[in-house]
C-alpha atoms as a PDB file:
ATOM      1  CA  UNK A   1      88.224 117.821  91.904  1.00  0.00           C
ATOM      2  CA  UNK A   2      90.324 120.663  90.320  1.00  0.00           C
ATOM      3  CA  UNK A   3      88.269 123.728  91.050  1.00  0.00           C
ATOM      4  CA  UNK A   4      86.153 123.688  94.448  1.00  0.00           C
ATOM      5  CA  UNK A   5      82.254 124.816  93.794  1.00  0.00           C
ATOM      6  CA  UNK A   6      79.809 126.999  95.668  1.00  0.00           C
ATOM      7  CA  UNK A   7      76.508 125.894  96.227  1.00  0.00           C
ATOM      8  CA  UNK A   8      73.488 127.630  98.304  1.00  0.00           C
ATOM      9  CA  UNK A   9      71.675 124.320  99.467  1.00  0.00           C
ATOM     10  CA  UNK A  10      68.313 123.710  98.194  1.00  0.00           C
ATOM     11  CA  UNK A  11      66.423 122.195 101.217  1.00  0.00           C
ATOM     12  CA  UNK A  12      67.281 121.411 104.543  1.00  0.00           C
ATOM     13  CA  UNK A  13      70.362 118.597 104.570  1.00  0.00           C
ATOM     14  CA  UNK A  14      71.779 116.775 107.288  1.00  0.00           C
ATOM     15  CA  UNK A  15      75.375 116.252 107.538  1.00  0.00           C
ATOM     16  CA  UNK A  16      77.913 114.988 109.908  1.00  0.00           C
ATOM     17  CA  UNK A  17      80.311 117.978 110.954  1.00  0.00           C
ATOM     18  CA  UNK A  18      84.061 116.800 110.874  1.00  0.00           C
ATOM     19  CA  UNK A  19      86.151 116.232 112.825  1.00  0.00           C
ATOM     20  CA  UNK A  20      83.903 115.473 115.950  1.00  0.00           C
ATOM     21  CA  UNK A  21      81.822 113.511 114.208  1.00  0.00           C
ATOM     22  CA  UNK A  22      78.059 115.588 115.215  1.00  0.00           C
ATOM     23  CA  UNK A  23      74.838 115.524 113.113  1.00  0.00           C
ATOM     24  CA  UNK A  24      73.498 118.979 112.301  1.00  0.00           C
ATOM     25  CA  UNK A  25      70.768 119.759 109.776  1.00  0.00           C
ATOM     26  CA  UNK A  26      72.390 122.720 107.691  1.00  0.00           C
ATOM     27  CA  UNK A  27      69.495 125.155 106.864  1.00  0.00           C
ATOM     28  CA  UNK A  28      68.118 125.374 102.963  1.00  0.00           C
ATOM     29  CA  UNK A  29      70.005 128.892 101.693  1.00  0.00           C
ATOM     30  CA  UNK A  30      73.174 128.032 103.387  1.00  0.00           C
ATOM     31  CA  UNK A  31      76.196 128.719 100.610  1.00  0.00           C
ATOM     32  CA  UNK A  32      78.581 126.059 100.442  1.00  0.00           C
ATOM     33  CA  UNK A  33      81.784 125.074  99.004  1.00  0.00           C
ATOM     34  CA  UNK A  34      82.217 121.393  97.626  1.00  0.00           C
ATOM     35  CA  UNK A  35      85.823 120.296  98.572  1.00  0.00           C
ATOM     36  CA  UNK A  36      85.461 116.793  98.254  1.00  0.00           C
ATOM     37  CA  UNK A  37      83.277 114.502  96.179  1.00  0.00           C
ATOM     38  CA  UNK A  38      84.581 110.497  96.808  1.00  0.00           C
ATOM     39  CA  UNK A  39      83.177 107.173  97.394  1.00  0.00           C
ATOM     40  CA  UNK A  40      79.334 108.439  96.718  1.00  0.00           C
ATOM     41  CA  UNK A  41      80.093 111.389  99.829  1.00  0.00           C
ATOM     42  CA  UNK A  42      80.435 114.639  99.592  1.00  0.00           C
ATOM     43  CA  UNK A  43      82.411 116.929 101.988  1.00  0.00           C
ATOM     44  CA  UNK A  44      81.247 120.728 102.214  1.00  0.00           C
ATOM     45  CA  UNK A  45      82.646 123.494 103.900  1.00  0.00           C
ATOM     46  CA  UNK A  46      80.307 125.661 105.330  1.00  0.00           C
ATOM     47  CA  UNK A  47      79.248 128.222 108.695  1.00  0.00           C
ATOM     48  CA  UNK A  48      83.269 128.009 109.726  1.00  0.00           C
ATOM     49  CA  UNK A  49      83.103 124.073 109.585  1.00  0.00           C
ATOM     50  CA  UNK A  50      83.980 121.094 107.488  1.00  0.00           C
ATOM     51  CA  UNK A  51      80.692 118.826 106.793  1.00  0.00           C
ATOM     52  CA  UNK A  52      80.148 115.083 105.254  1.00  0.00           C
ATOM     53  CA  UNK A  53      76.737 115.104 103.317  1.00  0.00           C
ATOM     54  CA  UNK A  54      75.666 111.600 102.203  1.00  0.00           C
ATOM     55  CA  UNK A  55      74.928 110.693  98.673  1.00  0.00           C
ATOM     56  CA  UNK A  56      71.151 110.897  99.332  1.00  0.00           C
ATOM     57  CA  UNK A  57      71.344 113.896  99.926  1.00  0.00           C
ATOM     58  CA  UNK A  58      73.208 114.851  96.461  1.00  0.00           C
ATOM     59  CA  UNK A  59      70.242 116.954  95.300  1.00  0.00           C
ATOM     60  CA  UNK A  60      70.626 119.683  98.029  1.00  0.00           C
ATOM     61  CA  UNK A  61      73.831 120.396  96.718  1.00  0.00           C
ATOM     62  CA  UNK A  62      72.493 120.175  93.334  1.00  0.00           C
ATOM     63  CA  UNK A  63      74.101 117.423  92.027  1.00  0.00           C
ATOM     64  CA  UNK A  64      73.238 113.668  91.270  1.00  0.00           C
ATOM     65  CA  UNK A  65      73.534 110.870  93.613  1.00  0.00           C
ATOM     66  CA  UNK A  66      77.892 109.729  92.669  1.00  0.00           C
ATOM     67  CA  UNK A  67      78.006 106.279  92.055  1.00  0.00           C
ATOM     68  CA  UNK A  68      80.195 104.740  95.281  1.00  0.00           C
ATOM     69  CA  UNK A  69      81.681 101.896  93.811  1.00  0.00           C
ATOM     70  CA  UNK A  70      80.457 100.003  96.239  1.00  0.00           C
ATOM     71  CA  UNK A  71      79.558  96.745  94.440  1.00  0.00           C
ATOM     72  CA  UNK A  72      82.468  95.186  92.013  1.00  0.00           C
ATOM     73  CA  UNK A  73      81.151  93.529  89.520  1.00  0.00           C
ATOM     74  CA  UNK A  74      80.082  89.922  89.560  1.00  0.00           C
ATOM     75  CA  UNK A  75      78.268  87.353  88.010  1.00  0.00           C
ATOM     76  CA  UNK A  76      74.640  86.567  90.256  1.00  0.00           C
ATOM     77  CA  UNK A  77      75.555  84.137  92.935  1.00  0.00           C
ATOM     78  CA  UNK A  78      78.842  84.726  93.230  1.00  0.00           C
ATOM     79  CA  UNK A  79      80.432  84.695  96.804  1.00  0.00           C
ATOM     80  CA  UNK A  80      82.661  87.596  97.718  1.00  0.00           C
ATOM     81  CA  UNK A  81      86.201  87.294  97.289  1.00  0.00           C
ATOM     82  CA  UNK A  82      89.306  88.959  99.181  1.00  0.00           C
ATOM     83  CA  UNK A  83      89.787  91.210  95.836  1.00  0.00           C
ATOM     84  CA  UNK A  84      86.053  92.583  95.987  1.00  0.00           C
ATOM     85  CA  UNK A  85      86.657  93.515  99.328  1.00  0.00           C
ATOM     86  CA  UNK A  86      89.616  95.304  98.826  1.00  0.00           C
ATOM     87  CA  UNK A  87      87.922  96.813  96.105  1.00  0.00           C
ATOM     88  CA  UNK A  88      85.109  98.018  97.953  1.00  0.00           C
ATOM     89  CA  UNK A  89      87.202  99.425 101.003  1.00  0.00           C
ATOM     90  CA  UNK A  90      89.105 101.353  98.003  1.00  0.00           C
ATOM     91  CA  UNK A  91      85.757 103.314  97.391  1.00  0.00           C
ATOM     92  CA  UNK A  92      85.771 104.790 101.446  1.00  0.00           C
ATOM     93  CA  UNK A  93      87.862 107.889 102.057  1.00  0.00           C
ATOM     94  CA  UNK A  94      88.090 109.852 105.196  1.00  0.00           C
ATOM     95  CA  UNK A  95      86.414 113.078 104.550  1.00  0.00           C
ATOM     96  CA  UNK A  96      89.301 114.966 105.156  1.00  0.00           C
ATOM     97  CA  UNK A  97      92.003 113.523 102.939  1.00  0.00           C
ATOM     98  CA  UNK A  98      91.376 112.805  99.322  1.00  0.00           C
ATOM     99  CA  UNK A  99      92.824 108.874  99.948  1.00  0.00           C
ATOM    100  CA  UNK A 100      90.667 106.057 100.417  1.00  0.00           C
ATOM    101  CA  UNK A 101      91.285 103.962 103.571  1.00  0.00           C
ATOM    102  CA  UNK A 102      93.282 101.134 102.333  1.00  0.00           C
ATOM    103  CA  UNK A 103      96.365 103.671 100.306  1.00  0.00           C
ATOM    104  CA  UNK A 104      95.855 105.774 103.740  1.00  0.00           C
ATOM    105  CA  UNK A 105      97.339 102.464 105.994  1.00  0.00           C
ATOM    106  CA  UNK A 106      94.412 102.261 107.450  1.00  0.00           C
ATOM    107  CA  UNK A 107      93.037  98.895 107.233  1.00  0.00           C
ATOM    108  CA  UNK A 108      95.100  96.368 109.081  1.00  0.00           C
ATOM    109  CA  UNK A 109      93.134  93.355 108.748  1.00  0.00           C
ATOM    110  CA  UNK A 110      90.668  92.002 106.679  1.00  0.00           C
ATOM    111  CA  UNK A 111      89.246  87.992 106.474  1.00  0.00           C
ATOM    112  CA  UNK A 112      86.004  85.975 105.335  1.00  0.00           C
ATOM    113  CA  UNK A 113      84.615  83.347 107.145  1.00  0.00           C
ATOM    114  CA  UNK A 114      81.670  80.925 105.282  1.00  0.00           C
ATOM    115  CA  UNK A 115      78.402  81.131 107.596  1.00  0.00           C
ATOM    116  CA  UNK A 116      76.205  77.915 108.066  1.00  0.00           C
ATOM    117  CA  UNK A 117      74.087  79.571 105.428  1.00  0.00           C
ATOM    118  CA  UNK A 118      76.566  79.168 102.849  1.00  0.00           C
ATOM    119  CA  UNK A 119      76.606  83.322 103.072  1.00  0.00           C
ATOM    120  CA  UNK A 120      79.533  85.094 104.498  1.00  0.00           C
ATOM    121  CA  UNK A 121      80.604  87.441 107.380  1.00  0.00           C
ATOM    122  CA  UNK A 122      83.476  90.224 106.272  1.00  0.00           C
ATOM    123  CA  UNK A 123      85.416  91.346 109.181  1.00  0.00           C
ATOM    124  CA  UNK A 124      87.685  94.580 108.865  1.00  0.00           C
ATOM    125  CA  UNK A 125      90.185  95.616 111.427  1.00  0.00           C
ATOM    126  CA  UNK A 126      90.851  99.284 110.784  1.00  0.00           C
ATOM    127  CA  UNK A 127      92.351 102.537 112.397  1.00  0.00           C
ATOM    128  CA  UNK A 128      92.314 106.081 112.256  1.00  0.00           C
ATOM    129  CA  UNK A 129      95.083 108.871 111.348  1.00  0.00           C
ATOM    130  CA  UNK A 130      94.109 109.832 114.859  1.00  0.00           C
ATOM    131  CA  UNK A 131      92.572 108.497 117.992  1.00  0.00           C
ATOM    132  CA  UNK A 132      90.457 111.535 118.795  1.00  0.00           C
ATOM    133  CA  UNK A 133      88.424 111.881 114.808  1.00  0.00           C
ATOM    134  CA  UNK A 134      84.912 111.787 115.978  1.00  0.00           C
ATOM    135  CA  UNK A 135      84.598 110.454 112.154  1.00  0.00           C
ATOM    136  CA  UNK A 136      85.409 106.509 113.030  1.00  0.00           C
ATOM    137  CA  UNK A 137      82.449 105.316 113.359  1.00  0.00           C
ATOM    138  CA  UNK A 138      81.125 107.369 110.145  1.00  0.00           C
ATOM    139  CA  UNK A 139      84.026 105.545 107.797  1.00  0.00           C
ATOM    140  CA  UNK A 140      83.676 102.258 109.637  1.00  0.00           C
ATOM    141  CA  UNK A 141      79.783 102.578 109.180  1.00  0.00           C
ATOM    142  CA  UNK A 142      80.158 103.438 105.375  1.00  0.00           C
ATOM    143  CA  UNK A 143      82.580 100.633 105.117  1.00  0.00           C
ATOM    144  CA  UNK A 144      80.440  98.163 106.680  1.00  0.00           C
ATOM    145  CA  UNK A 145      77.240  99.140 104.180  1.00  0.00           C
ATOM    146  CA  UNK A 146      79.061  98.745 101.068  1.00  0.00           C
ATOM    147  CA  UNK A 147      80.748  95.332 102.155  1.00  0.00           C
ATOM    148  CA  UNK A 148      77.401  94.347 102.775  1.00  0.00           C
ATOM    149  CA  UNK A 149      76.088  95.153  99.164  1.00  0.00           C
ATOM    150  CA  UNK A 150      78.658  92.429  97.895  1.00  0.00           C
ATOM    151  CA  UNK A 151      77.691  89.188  96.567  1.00  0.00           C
ATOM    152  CA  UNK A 152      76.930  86.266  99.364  1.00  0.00           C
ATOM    153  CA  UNK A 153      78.156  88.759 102.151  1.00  0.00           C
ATOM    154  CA  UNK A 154      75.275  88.405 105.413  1.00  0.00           C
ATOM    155  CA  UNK A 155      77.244  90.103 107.547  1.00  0.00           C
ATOM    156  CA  UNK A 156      79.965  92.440 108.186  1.00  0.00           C
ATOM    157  CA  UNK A 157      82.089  93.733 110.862  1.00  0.00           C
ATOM    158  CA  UNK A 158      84.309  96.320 110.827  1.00  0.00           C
ATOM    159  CA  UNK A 159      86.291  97.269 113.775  1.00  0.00           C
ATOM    160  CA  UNK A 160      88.051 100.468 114.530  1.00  0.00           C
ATOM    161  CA  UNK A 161      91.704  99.490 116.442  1.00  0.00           C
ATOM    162  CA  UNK A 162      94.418 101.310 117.859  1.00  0.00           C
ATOM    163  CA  UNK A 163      97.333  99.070 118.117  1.00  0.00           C
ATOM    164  CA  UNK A 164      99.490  99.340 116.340  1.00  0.00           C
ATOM    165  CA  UNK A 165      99.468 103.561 116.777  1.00  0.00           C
ATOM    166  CA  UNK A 166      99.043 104.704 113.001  1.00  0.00           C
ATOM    167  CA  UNK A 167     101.573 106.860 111.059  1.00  0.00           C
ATOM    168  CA  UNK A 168     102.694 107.973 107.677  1.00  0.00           C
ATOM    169  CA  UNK A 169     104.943 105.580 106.790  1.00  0.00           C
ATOM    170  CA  UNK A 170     101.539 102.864 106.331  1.00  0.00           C
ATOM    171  CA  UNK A 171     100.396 105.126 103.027  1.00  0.00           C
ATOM    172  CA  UNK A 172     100.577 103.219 100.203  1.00  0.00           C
ATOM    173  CA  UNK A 173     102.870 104.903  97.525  1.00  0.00           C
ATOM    174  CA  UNK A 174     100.122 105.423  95.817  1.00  0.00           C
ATOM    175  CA  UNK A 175      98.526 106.941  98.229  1.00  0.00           C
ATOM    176  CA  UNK A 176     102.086 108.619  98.933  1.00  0.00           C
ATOM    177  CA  UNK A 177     101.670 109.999  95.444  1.00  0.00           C
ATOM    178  CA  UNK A 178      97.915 111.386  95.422  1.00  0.00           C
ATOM    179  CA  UNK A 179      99.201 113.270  98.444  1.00  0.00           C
ATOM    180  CA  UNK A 180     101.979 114.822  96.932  1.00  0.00           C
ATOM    181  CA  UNK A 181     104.535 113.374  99.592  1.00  0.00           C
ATOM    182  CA  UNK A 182     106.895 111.158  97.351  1.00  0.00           C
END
């Protein structure tokens, strides 16, 4: 997003102030500027603070729902593959970096196992850019719904790590590149 739009919201909205990781409701009337609009969330800054507002709750800002980019496409009855899972993880960004997880470094581990129902369980090992974002278990949690919306998938689990310590030198150079540093 080139140019960074002010809003006054129309209702009352929750939203998760960042970096700590807190749900407020901001009050209808409150002005806001939209900073960040990826993977179907929005980040606001507003009262001093930086806020995550979900996609339901587009229309306070006055916008439409984004679509996430959750689901890859696939043909009905298809079981999830590795590539639709990387997809998917592509569509979660931290709300504080315009760089979704995966070009960040920040998925270590991912795997599918086959469940006795012929369904399948996603696990994701992930970290953070640091240990003290009160955001974790907002990116893991938005991770873990759209892996869910994939074809076959019953379960997911997606598990925030600290070993090894992250660093810059795990961005993807394309990630590298979105961020100016290459």
């Amino acid at each position: 997003m080139n140019s960074v739009p002010s809003v006054a919201l129309s209702r009352d909205c929750n939203a998760i102030q960042i970096p700590a990781g807190n749900t407020v409701t901001l009050p209808a009337g409150t002005e806001v500027d939209i900073t960040q609009t990826l993977g179907g969330s929005y980040t606001i800054h507003a009262l001093g603070g930086l806020f995550r507002v979900a996609s339901k709750d587009a229309d306070a800002l006055g916008l439409k729902p984004e679509a996430s980019g959750a689901a890859p496409s696939a043909v009905s009855g298809d079981a999830v593959s590795e590539e639709m899972v990387w997809e998917t993880l592509r569509s979660c960004y931290d709300p504080e970096i315009p760089v979704n997880i995966v070009d960040l470094g920040l998925v270590y581990d991912m795997g599918i196992e086959e469940l006795p129902t012929g369904n399948r369980k996603v696990f994701v090992k992930m970290t953070l850019t640091a240990p003290g974002c009160g955001m974790g278990a907002t990116i893991a949690g938005d991770a873990q719904q759209k892996i869910l919306m994939l074809p076959s998938v019953e379960d997911a689990s997606v598990e925030i790590v600290w070993d090894p310590p992250w660093h810059q030198s795990m961005i993807t150079p394309q990630g590298r590149r979105l961020l100016g540093i290459e």
